[in-house]
C-alpha atoms as a PDB file:
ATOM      1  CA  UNK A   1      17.569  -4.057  -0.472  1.00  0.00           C
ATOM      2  CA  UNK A   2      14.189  -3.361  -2.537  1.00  0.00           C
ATOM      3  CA  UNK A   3      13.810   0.209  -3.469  1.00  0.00           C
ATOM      4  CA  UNK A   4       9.780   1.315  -3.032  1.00  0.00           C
ATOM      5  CA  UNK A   5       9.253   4.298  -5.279  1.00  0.00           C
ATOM      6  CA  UNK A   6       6.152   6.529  -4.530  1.00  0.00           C
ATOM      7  CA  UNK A   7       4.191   8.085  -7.200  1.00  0.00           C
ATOM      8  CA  UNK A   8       3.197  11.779  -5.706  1.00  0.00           C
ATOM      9  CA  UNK A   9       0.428  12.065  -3.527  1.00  0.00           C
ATOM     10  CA  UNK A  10      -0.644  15.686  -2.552  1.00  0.00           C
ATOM     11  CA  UNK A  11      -0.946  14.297   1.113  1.00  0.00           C
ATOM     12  CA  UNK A  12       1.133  12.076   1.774  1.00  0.00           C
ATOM     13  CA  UNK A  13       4.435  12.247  -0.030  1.00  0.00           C
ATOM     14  CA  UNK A  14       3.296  15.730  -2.682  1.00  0.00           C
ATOM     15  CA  UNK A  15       6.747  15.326  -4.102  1.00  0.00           C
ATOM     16  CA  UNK A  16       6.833  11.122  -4.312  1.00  0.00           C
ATOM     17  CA  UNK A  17       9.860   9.581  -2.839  1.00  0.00           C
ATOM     18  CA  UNK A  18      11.810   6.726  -2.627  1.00  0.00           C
ATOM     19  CA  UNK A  19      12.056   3.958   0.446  1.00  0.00           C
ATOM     20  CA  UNK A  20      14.389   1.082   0.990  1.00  0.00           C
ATOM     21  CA  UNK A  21      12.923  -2.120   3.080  1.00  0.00           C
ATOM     22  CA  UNK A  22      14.228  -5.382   3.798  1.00  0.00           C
ATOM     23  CA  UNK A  23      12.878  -8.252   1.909  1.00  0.00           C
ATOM     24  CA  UNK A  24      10.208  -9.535   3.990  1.00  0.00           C
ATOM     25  CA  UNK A  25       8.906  -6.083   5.366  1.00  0.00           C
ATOM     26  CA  UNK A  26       5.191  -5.195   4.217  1.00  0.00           C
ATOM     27  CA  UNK A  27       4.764  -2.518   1.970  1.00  0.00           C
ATOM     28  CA  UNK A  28       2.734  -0.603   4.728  1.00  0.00           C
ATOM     29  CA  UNK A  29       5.857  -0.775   7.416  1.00  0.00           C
ATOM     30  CA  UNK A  30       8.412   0.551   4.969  1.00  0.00           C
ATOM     31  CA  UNK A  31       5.893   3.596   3.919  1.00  0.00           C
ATOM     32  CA  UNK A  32       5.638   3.854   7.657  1.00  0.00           C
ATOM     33  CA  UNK A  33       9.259   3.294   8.904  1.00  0.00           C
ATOM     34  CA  UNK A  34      10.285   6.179   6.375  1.00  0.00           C
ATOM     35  CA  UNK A  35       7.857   8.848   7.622  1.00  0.00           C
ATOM     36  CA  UNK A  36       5.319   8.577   5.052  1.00  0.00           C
ATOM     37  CA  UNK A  37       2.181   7.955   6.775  1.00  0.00           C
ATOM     38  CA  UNK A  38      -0.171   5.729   4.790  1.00  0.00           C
ATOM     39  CA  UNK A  39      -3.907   5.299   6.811  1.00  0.00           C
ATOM     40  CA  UNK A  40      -3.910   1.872   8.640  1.00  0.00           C
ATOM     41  CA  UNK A  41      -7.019   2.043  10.636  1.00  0.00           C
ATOM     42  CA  UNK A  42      -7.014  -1.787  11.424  1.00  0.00           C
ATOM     43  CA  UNK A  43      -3.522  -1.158  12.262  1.00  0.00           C
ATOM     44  CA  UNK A  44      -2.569  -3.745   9.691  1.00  0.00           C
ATOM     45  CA  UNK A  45      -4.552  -6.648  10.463  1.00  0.00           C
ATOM     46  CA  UNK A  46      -6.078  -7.580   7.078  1.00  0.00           C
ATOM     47  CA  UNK A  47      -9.694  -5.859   8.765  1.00  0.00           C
ATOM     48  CA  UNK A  48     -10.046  -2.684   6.008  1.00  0.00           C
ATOM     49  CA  UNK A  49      -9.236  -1.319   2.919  1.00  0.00           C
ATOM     50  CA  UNK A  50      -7.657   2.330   3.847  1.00  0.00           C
ATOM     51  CA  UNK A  51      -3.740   0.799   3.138  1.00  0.00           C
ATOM     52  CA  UNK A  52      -4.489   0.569  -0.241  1.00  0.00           C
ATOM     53  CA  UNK A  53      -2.091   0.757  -2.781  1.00  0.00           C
ATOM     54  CA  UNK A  54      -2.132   0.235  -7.138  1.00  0.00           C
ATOM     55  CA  UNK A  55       1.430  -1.641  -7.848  1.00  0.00           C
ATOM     56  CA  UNK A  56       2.197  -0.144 -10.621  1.00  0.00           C
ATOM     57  CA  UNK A  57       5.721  -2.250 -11.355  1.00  0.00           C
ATOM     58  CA  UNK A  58       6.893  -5.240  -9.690  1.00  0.00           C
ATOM     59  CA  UNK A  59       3.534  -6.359  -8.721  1.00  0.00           C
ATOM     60  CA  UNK A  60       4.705  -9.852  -9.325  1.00  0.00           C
ATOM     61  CA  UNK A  61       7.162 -10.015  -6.970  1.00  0.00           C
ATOM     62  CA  UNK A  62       5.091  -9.770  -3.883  1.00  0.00           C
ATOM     63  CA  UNK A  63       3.246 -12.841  -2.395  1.00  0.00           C
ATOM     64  CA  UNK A  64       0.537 -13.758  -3.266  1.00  0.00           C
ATOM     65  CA  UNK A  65      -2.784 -12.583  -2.267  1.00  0.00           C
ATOM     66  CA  UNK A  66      -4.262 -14.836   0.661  1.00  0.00           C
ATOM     67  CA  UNK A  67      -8.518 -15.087   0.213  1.00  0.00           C
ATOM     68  CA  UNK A  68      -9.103 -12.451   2.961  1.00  0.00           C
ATOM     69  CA  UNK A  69      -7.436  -9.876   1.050  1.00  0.00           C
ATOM     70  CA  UNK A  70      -8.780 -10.260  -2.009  1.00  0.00           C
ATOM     71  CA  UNK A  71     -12.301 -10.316  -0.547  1.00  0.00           C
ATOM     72  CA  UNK A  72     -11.310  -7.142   1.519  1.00  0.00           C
ATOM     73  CA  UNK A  73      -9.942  -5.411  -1.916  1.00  0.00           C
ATOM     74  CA  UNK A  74     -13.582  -5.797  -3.332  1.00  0.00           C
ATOM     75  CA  UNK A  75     -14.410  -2.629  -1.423  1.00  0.00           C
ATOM     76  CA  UNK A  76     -11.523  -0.415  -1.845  1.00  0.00           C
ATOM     77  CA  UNK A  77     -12.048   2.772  -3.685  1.00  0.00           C
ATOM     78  CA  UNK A  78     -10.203   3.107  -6.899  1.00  0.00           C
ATOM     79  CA  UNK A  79      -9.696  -1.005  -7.271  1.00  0.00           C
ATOM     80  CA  UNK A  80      -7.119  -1.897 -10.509  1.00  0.00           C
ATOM     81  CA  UNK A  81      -6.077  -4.931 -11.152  1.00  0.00           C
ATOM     82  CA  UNK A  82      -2.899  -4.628  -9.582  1.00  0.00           C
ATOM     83  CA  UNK A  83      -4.257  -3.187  -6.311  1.00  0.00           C
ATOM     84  CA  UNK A  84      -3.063  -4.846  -3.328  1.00  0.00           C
ATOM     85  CA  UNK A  85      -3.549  -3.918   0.726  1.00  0.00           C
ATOM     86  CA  UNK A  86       0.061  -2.614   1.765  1.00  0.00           C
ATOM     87  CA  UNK A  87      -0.759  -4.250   5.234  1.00  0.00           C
ATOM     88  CA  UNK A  88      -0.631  -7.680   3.247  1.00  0.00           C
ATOM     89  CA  UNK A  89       2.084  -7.280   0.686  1.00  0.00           C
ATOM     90  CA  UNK A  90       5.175  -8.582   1.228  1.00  0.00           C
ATOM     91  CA  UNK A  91       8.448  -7.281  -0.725  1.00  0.00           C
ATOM     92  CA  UNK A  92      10.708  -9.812  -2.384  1.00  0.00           C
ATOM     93  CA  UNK A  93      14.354  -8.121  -3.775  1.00  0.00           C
ATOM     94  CA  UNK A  94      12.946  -6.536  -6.703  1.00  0.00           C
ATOM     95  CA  UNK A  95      11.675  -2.523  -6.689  1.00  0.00           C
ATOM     96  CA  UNK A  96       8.720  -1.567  -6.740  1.00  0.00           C
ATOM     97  CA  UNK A  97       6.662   1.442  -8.249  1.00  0.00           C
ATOM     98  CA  UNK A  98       3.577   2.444  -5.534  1.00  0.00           C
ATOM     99  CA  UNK A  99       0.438   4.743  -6.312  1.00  0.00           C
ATOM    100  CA  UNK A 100      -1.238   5.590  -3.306  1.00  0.00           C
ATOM    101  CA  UNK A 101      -4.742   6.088  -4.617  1.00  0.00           C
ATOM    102  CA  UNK A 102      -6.824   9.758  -3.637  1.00  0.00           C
ATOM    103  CA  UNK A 103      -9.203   8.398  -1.400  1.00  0.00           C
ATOM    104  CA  UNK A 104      -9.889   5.696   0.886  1.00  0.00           C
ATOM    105  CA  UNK A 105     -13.177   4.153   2.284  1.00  0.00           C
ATOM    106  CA  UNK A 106     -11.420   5.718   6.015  1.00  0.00           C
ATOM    107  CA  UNK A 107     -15.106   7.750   7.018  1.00  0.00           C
ATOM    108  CA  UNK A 108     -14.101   9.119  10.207  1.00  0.00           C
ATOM    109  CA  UNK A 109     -10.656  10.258   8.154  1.00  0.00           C
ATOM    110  CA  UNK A 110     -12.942  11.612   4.948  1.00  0.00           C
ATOM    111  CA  UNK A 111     -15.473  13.075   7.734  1.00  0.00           C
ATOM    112  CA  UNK A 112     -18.589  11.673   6.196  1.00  0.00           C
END
C-alpha cells in the first residue's frame, strides 16, 4: 500500500504525518479517511480549487490530469507545476510526498 507523507501544515496536520491508501483511493479520501481534514467544499466533485495540493515526489505516478482539472487548477492559490486537486488524483503503488499549500480560494472558510 502507497504511503502519503504530509509536509506540516500549522492547521491541518502542524506536525506532518504519514497515511497509507489503497491504490486507487484519491489523495483527498486518504487525507480524509486518516483524520486529516483537507477543505473539500465541492465535496470532491472536480467544482473548486480548496483540495489543493503541490506533489512534491511521486507526482508521476498519479493519473493524469483530465481538462476540467487543469482548467480548475488555473485559479488555485499558490499554483506549482506539480499542483494537482486531491479530489482528482488518483494513487498508483508508489509514495508520495504532499504539501498542503497555506491558503485556499475557500471565502466563506478565509471569511472574506
Amino acid at each position: 500500500m502507497p504511503v502519503i507523507k504530509i509536509l506540516p501544515h500549522p492547521e491541518y496536520c502542524p506536525q506532518g504525518a504519514s497515511v497509507q491508501a489503497p491504490a486507487g483511493t484519491t489523495i483527498c479520501e486518504a487525507l480524509l479517511e486518516n483524520d486529516i481534514a483537507i477543505e473539500h467544499a465541492c465535496d470532491m466533485s472536480c467544482a473548486c480549487t480548496t483540495c489543493h495540493v503541490i506533489v512534491r515526489e511521486g507526482f508521476s505516478s498519479l493519473n493524469d490530469m483530465e481538462e476540467g482539472e487543469e482548467d480548475l487548477l488555473d485559479r488555485a492559490w499558490g499554483l506549482e507545476p506539480n499542483s494537482r486537486l486531491s479530489c482528482q488524483a488518483i494513487l498508483a503503488q508508489k509514495d508520495l510526498v504532499v504539501e498542503i499549500p497555506k491558503y485556499s480560494i475557500n471565502h466563506a472558510k478565509e471569511k472574506h
